[in-house]
N, C-alpha and C. Protein backbone atom coordinates (compact mmCIF):
# COMPACT_ATOMS: atom_id res chain seq x y z
N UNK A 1 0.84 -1.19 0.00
CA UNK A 1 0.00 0.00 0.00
C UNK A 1 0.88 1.25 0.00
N UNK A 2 0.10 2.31 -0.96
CA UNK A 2 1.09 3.30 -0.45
C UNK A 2 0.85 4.03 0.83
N UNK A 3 2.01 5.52 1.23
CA UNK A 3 1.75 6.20 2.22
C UNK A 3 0.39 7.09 2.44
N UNK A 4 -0.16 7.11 1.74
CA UNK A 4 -1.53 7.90 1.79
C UNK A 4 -2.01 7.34 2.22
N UNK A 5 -3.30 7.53 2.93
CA UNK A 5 -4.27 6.81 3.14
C UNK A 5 -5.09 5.73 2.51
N UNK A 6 -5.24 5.03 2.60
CA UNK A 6 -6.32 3.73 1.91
C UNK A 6 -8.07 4.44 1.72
N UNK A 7 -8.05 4.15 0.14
CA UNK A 7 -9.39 4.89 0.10
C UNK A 7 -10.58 3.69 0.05
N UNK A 8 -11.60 3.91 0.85
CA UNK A 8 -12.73 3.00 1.39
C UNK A 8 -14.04 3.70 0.92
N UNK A 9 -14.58 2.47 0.16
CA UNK A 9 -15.99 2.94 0.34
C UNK A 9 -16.92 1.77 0.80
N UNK A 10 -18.02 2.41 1.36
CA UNK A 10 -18.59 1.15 2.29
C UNK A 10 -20.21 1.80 1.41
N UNK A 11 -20.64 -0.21 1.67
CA UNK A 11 -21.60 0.00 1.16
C UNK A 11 -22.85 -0.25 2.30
N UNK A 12 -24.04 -0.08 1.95
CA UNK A 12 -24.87 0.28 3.41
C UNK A 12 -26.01 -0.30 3.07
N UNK A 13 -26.69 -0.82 3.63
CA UNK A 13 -28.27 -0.94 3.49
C UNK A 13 -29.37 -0.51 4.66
N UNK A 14 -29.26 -0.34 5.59
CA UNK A 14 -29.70 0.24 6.73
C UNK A 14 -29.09 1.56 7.80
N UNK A 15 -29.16 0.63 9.15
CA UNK A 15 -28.85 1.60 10.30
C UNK A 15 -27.13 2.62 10.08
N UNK A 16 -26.28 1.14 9.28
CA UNK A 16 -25.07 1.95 9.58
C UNK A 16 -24.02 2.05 10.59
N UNK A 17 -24.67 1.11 11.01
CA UNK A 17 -23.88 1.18 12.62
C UNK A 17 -21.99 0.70 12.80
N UNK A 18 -21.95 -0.28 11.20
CA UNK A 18 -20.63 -0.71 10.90
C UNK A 18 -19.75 0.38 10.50
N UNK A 19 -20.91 1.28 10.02
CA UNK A 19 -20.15 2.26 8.76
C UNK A 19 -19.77 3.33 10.06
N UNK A 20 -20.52 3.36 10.96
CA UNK A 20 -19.95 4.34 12.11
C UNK A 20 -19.06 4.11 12.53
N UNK A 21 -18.41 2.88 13.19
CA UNK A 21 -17.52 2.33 13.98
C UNK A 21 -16.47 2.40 12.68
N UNK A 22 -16.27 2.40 11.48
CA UNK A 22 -15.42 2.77 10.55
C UNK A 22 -14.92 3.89 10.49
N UNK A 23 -15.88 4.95 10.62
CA UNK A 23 -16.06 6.46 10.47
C UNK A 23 -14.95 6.81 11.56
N UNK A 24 -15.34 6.36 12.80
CA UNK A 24 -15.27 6.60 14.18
C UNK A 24 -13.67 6.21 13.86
N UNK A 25 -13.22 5.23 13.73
CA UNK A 25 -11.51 5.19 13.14
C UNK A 25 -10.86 5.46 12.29
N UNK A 26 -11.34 5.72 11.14
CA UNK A 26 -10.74 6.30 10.05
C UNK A 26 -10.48 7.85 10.83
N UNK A 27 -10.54 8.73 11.87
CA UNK A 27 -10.62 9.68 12.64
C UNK A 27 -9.55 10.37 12.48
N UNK A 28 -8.66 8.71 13.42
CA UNK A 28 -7.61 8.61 13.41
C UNK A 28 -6.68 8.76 12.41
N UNK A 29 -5.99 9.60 12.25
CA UNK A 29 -5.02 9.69 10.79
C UNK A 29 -3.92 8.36 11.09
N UNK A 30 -3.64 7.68 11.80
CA UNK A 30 -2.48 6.38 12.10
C UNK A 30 -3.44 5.16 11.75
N UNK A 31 -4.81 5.54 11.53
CA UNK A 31 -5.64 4.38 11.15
C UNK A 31 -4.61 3.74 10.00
N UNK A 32 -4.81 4.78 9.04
CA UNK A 32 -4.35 4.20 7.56
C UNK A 32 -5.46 4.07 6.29
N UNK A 33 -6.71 4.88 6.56
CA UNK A 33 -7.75 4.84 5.52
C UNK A 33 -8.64 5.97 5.73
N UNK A 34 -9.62 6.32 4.73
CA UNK A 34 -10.51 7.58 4.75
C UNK A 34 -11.52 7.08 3.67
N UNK A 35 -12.67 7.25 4.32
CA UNK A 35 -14.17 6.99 3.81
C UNK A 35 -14.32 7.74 2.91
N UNK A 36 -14.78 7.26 1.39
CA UNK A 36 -14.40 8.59 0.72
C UNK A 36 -15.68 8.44 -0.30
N UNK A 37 -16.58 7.19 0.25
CA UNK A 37 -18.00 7.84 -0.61
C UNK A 37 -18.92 6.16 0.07
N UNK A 38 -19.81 6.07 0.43
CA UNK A 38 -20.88 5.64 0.98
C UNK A 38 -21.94 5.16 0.22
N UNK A 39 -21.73 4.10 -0.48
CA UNK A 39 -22.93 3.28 -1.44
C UNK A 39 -24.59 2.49 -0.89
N UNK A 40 -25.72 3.06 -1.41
CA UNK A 40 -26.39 2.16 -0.86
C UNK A 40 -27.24 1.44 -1.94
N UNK A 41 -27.97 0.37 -1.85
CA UNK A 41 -29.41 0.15 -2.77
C UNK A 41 -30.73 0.81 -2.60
N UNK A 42 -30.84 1.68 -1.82
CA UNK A 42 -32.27 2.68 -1.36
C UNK A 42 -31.84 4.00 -0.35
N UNK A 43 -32.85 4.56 -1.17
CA UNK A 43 -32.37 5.98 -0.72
C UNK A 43 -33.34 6.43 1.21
N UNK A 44 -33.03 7.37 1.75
CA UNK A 44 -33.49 7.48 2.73
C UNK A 44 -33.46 6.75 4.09
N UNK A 45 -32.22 5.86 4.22
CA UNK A 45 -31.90 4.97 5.02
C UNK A 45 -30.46 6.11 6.02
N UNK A 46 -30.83 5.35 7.39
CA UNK A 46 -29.92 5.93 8.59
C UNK A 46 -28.40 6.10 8.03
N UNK A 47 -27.73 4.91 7.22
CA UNK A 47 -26.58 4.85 7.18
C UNK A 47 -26.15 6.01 6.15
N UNK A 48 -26.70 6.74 5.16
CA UNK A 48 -26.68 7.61 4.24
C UNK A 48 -26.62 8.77 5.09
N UNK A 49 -27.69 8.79 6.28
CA UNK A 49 -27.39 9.90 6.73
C UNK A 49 -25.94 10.39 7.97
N UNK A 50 -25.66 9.45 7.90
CA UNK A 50 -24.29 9.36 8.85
C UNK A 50 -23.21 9.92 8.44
N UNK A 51 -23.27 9.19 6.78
CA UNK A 51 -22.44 9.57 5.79
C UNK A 51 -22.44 11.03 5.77
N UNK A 52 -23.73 11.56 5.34
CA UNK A 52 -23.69 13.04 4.66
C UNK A 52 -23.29 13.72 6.70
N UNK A 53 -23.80 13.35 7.14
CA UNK A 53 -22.87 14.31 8.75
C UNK A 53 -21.75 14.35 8.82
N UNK A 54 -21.48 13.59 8.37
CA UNK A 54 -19.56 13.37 7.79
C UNK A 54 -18.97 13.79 7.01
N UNK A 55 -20.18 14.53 5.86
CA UNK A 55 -19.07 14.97 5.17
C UNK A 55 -18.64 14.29 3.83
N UNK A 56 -19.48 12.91 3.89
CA UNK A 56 -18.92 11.98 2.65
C UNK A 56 -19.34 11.97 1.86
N UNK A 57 -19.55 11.89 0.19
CA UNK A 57 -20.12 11.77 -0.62
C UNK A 57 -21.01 10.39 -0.62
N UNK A 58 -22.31 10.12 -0.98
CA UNK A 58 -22.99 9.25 -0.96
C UNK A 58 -23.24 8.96 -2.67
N UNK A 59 -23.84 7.56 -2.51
CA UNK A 59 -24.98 7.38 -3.79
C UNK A 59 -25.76 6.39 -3.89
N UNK A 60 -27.03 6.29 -4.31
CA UNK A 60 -27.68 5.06 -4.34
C UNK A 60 -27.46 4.60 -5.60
N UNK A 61 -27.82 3.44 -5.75
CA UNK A 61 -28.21 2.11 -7.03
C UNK A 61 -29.32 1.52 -6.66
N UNK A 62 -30.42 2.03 -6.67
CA UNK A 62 -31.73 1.04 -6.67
C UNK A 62 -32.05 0.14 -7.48
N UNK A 63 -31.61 -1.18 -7.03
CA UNK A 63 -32.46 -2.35 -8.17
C UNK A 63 -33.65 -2.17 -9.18
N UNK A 64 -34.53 -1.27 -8.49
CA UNK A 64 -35.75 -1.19 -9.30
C UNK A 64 -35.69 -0.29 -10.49
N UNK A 65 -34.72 0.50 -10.60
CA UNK A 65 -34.52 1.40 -11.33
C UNK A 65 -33.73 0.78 -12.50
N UNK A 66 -33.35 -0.54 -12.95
CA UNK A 66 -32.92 -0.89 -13.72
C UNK A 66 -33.82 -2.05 -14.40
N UNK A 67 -33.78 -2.52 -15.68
CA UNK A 67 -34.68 -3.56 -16.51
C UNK A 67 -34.51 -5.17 -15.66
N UNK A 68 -32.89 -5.18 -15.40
CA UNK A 68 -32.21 -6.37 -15.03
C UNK A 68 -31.22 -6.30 -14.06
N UNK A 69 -31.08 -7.18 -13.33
CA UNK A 69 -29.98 -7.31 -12.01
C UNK A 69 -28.52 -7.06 -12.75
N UNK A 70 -28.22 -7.89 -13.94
CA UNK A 70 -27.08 -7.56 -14.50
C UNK A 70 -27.03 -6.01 -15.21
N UNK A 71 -27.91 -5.13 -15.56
CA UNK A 71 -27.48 -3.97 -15.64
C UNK A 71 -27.62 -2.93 -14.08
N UNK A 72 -27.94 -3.40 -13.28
CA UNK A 72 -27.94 -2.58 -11.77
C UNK A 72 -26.40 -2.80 -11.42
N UNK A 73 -26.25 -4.70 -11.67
CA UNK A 73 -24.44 -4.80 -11.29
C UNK A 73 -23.57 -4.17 -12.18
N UNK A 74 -24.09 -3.54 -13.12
CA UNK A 74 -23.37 -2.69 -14.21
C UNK A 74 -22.88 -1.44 -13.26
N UNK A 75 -24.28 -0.96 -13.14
CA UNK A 75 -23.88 0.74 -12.60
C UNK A 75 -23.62 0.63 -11.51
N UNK A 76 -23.60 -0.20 -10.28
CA UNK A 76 -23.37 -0.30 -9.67
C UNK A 76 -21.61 -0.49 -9.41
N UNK A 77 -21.50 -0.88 -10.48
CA UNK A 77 -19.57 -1.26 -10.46
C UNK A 77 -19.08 -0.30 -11.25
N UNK A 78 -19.73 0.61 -12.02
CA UNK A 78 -19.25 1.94 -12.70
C UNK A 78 -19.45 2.91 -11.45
N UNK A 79 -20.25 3.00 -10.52
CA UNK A 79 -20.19 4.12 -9.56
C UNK A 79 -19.38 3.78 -8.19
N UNK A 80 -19.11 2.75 -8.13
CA UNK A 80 -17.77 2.60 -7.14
C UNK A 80 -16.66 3.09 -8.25
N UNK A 81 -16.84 2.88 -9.22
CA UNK A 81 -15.34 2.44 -9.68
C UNK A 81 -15.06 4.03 -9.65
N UNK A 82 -15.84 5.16 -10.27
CA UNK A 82 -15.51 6.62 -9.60
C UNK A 82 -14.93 6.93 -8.94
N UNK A 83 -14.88 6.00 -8.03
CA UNK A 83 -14.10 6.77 -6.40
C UNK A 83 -12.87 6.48 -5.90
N UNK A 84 -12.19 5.61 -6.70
CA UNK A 84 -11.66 5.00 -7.20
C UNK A 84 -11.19 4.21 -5.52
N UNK A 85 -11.46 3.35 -5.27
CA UNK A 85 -11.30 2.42 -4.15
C UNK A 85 -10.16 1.47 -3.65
N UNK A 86 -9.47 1.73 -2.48
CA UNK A 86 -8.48 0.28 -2.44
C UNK A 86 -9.21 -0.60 -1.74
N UNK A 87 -10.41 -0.32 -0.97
CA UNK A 87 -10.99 -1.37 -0.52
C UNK A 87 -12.61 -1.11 -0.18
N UNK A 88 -13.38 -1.90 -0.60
CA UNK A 88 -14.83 -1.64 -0.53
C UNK A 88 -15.21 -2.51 0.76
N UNK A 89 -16.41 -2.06 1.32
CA UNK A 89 -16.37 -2.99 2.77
C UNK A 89 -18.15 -2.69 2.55
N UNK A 90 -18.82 -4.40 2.46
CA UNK A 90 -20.16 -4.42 2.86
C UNK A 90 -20.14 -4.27 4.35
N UNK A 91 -21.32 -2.96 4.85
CA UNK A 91 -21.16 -3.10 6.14
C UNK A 91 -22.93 -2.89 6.22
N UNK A 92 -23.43 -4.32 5.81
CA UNK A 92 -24.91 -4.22 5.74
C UNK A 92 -25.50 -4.30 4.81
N UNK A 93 -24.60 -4.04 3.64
CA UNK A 93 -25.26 -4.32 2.39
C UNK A 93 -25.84 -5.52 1.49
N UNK A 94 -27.42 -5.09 1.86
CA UNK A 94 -27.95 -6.73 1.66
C UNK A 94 -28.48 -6.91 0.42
N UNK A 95 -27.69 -6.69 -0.66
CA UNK A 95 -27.50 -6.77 -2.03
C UNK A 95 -26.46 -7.80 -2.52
N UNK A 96 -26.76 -8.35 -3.32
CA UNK A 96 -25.81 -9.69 -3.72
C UNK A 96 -25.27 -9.19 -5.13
N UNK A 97 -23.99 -8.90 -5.10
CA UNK A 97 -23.13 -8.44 -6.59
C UNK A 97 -22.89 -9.22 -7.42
N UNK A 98 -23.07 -8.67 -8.84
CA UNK A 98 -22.98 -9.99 -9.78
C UNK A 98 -21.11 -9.71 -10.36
N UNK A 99 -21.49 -10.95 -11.29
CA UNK A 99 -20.08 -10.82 -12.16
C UNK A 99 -19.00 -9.57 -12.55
N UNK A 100 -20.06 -8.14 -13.31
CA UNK A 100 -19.42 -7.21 -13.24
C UNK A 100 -18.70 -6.98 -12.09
N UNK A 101 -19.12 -6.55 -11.16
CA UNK A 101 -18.86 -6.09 -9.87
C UNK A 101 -17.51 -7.29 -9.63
N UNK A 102 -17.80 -8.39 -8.91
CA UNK A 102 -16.43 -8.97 -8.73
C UNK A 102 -15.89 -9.13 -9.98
N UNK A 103 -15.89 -8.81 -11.42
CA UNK A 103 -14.60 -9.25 -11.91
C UNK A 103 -14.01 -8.01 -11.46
N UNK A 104 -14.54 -6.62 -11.17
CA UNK A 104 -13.42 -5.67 -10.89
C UNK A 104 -12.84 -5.53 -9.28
N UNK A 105 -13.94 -6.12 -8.97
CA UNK A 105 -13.77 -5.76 -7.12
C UNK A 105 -13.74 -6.77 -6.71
N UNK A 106 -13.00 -8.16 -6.69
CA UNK A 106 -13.11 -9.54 -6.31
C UNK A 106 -12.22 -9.54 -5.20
N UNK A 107 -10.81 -8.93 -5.53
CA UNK A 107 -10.17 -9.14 -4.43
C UNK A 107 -9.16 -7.97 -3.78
N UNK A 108 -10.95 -7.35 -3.15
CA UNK A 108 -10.89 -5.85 -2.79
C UNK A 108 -12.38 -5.59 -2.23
N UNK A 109 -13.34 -6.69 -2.32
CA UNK A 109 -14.73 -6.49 -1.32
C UNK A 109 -14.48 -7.29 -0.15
N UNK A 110 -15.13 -6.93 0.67
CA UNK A 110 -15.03 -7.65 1.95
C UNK A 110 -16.58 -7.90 2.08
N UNK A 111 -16.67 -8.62 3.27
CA UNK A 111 -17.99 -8.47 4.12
C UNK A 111 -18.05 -9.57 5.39
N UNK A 112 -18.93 -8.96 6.34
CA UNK A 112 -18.85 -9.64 7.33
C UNK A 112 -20.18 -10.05 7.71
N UNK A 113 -20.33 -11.33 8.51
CA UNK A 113 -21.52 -12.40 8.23
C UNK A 113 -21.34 -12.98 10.10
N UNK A 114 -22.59 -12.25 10.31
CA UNK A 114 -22.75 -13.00 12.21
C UNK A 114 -22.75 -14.48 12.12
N UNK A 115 -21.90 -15.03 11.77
CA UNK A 115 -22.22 -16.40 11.83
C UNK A 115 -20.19 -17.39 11.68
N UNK A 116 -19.90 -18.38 12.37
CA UNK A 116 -18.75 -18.48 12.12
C UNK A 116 -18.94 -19.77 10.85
N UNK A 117 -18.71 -19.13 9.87
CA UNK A 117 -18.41 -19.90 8.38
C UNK A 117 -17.82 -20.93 8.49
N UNK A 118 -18.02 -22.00 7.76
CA UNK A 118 -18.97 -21.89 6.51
C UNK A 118 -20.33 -22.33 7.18
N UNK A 119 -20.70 -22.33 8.68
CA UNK A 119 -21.94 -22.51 9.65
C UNK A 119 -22.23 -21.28 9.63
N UNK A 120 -23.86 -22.06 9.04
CA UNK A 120 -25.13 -20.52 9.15
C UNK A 120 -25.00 -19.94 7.87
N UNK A 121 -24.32 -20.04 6.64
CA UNK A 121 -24.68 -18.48 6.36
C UNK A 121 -26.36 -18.18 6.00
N UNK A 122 -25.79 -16.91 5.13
CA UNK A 122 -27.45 -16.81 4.93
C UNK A 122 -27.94 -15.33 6.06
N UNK A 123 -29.09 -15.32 5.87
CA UNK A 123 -29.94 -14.16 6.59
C UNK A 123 -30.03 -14.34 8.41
N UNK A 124 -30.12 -15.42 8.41
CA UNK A 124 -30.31 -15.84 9.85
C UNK A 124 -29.40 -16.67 10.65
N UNK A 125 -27.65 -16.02 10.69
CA UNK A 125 -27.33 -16.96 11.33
C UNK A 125 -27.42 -16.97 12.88
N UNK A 126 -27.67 -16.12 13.60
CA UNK A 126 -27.74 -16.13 15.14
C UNK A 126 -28.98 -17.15 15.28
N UNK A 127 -30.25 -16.97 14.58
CA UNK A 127 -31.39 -17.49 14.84
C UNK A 127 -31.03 -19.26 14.85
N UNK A 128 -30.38 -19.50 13.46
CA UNK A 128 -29.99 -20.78 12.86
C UNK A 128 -28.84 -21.62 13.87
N UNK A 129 -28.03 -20.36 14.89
CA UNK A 129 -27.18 -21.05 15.39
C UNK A 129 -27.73 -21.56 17.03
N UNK A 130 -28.90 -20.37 17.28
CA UNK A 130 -29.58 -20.93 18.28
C UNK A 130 -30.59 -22.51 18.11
N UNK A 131 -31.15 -22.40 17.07
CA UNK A 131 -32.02 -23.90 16.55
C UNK A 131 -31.20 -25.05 16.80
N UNK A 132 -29.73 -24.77 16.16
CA UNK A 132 -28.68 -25.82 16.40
C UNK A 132 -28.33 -26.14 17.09
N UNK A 133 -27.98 -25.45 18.50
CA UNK A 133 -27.96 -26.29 19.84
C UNK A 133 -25.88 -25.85 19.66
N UNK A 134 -25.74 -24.69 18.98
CA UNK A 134 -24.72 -24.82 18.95
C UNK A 134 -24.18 -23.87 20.68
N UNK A 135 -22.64 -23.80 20.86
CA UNK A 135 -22.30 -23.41 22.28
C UNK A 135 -21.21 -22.32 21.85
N UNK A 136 -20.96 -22.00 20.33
CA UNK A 136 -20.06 -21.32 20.07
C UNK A 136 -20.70 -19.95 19.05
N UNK A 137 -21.28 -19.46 19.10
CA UNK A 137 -21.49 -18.35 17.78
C UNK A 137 -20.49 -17.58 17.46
N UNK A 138 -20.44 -16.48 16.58
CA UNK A 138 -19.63 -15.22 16.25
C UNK A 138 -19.55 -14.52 14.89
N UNK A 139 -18.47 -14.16 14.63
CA UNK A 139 -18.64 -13.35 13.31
C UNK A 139 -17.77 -13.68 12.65
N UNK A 140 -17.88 -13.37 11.03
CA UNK A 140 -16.67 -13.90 9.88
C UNK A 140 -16.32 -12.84 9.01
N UNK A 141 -15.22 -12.28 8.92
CA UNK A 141 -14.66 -11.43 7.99
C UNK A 141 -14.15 -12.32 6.50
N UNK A 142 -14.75 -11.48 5.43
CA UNK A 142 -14.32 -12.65 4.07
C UNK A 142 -14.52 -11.66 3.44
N UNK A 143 -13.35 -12.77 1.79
CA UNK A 143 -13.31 -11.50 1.11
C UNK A 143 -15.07 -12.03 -0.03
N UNK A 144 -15.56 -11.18 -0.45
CA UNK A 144 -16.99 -11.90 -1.47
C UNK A 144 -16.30 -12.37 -2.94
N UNK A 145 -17.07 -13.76 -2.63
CA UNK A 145 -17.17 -14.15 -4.30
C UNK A 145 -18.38 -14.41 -5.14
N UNK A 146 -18.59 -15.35 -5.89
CA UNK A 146 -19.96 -15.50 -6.20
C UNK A 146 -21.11 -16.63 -5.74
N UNK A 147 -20.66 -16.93 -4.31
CA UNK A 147 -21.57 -17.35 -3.61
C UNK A 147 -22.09 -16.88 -2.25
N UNK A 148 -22.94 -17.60 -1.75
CA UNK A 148 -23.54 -16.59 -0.58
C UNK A 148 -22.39 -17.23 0.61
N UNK A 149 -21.91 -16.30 1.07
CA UNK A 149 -21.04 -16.10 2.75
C UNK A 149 -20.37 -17.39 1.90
N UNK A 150 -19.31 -17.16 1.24
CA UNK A 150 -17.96 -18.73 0.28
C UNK A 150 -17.17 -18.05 0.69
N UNK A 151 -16.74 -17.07 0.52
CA UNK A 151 -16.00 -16.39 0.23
C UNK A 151 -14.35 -16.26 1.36
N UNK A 152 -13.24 -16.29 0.96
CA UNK A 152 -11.57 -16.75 1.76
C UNK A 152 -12.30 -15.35 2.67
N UNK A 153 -11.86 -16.63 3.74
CA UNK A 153 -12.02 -15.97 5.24
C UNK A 153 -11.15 -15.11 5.72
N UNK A 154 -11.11 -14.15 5.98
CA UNK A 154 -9.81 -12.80 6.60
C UNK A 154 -9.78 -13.35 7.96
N UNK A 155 -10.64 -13.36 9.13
CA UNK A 155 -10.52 -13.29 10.11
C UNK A 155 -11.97 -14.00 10.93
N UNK A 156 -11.84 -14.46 12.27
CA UNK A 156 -13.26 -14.50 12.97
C UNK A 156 -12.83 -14.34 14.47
N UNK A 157 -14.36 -14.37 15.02
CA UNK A 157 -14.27 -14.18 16.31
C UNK A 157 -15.21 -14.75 16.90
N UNK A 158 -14.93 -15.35 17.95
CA UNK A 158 -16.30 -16.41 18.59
C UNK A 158 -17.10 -15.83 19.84
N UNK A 159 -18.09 -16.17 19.86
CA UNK A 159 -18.96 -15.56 20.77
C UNK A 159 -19.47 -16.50 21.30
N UNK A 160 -19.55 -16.95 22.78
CA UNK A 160 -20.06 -18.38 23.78
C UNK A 160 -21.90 -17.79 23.70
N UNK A 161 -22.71 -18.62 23.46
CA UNK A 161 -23.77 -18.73 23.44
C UNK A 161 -24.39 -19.22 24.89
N UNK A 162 -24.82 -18.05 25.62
CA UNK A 162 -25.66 -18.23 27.32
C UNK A 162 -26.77 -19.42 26.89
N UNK A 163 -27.06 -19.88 28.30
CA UNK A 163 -27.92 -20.87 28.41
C UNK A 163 -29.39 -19.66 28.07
N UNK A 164 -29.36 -18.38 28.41
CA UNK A 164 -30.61 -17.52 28.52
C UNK A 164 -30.52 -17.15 27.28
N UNK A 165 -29.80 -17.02 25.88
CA UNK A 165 -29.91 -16.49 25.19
C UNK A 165 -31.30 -16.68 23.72
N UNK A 166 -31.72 -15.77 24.02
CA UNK A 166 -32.45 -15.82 22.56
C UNK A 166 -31.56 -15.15 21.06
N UNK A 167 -32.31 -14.57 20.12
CA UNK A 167 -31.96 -14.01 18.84
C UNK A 167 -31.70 -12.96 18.93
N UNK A 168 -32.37 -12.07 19.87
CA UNK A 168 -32.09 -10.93 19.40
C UNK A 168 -30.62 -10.63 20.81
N UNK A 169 -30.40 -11.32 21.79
CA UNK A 169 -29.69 -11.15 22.84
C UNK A 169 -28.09 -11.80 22.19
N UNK A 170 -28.77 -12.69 21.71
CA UNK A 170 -27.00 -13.36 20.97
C UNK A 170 -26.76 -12.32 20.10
N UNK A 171 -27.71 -11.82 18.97
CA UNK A 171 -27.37 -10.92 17.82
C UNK A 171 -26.78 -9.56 18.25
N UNK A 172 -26.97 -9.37 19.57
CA UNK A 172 -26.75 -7.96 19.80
C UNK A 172 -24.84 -8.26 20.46
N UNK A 173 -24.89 -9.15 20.93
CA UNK A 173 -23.44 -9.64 21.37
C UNK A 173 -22.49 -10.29 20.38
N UNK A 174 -23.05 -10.46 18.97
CA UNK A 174 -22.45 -10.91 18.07
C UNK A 174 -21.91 -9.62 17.33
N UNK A 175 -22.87 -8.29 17.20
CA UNK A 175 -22.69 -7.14 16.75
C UNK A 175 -21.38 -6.39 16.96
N UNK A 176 -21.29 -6.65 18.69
CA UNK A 176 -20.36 -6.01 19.04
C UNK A 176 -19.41 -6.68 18.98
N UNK A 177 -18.74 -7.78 18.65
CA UNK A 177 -17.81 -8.39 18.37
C UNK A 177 -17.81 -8.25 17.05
N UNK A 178 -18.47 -8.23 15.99
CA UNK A 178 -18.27 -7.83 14.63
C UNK A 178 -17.35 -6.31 14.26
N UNK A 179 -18.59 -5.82 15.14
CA UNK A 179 -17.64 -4.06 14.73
C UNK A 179 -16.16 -4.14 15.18
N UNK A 180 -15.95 -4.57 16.22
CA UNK A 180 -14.27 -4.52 16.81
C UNK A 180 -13.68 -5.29 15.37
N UNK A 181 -13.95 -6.43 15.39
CA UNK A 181 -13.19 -7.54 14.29
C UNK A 181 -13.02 -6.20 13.29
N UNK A 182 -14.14 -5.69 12.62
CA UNK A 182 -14.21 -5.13 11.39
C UNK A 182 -13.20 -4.05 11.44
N UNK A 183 -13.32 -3.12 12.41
CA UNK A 183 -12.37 -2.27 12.16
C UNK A 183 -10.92 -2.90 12.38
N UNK A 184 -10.42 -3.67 13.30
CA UNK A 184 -9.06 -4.26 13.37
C UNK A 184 -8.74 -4.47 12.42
N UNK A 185 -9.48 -5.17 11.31
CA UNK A 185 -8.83 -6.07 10.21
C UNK A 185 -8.94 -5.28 8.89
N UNK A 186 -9.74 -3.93 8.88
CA UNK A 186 -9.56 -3.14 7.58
C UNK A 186 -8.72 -2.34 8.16
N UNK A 187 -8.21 -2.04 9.17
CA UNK A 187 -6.87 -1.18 9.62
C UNK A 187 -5.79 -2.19 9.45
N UNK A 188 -5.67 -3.55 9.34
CA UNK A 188 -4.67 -4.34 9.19
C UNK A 188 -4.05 -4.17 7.52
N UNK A 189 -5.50 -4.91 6.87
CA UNK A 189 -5.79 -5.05 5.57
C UNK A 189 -4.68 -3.44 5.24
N UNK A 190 -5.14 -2.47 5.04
CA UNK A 190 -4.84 -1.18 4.50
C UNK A 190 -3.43 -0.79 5.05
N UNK A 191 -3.21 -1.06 6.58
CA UNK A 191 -1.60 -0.67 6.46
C UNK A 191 -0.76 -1.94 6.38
N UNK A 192 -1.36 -3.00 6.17
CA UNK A 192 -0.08 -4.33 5.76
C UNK A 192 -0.27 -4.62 4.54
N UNK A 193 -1.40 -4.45 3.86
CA UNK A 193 -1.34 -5.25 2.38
C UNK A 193 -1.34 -6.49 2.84
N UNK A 194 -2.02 -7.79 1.84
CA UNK A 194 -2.88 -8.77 1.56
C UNK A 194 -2.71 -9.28 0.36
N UNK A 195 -2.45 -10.69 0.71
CA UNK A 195 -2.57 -11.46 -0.75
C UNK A 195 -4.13 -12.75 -0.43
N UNK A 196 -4.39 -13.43 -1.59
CA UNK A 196 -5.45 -14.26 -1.35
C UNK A 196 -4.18 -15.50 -2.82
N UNK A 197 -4.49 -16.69 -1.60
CA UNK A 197 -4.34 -17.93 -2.39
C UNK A 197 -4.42 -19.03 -2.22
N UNK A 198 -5.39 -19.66 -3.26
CA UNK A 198 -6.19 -20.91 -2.37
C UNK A 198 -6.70 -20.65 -1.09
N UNK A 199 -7.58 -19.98 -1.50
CA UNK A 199 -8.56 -18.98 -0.28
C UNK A 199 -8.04 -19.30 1.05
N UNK A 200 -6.73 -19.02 1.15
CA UNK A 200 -5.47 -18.56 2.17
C UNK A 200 -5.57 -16.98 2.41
N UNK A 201 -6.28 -16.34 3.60
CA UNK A 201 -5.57 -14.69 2.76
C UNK A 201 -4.82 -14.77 3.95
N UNK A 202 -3.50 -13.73 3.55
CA UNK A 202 -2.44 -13.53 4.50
C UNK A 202 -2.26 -12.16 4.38
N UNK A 203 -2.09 -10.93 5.62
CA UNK A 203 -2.13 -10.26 5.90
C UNK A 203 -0.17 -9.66 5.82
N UNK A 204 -0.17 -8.54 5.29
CA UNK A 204 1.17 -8.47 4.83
C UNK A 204 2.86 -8.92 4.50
């Protein structure tokens, strides 16, 4: 990487709460990165507005606004590619990218998935990991490919599942172990540089 900062854009679909705890360190100039535009699929959502308090350039891509998914993954990978990115980070974005998109951004998206991979993925893994009777939950940092939560693992973190716990009590303790993971490892990612092989990734 070079000495400048690492330029990030995060993509959003809701509250935002990842994209804060990003915000909240990129602050830091020793981080090693700066938020430098804020993607979502719908307009009028919390995380957009976090963005614009910040200062960041935003933009949507609404699915509906296109004929076909493969021309949304069109513009969608022409309006990152604007900003010109060393690293894109789903932080909520519950949009699934097609081909365009990873042939340019394959190994340079991230995303992170409450669930410790390749257990659970999908929409529901706290719920799925409570059904299971499992004693371990947590979160998975990966880079995306073209399957759902496949994708070479960066990092995880485990979370012990209480005898009292329901969905929304594990999910909220899985959260906060996500955001820490997330920012550690895109402050790693950006000041060590990263290779991926044989979905090995190794950190500088």
């Amino acid at each position: 990487m070079t000495s400048s900062p690492a330029r990030l854009v995060v993509l959003v679909s809701g509250s935002g709460t990842n994209l804060q705890a990003l915000l909240d360190a990129t602050a830091d100039p020793t981080y090693g990165a700066v938020v430098v535009a804020v993607g979502a699929d719908r307009d009028g959502i919390a995380g957009l507005n976090r963005a614009k308090a910040a200062g960041i350039a935003t933009f949507v891509v609404p699915v509906n606004n296109y004929p076909s998914r493969t021309d949304w993954d069109a513009a969608l990978t022409a309006e990152v590619a604007t900003h010109r990115p060393d690293l894109i980070v789903s932080a909520g974005f519950l949009k699934l990218v097609g081909a365009r998109f990873l042939d340019a951004f394959g190994d340079r998206y991230i995303n992170t998935h409450n669930s410790l991979l390749p257990a659970f993925p999908g929409m529901h893994g706290p719920r799925d990991a409570l059904v299971y009777g499992v004693k371990l939950a947590g979160a998975t940092l990966f880079f995306v490919d073209a399957g759902v939560d496949t994708g070479p693992i960066i990092a995880q973190v485990a979370v012990p599942v209480e005898p009292d716990d329901d969905e929304a009590s594990l999910t909220e303790r899985i959260k906060k172990a996500e955001r820490a993971q997330l920012v550690e490892y895109v402050g790693r990612l950006v000041r060590q540089g990263w290779t991926i092989s044989h979905r090995k990734v190794t950190i500088g």
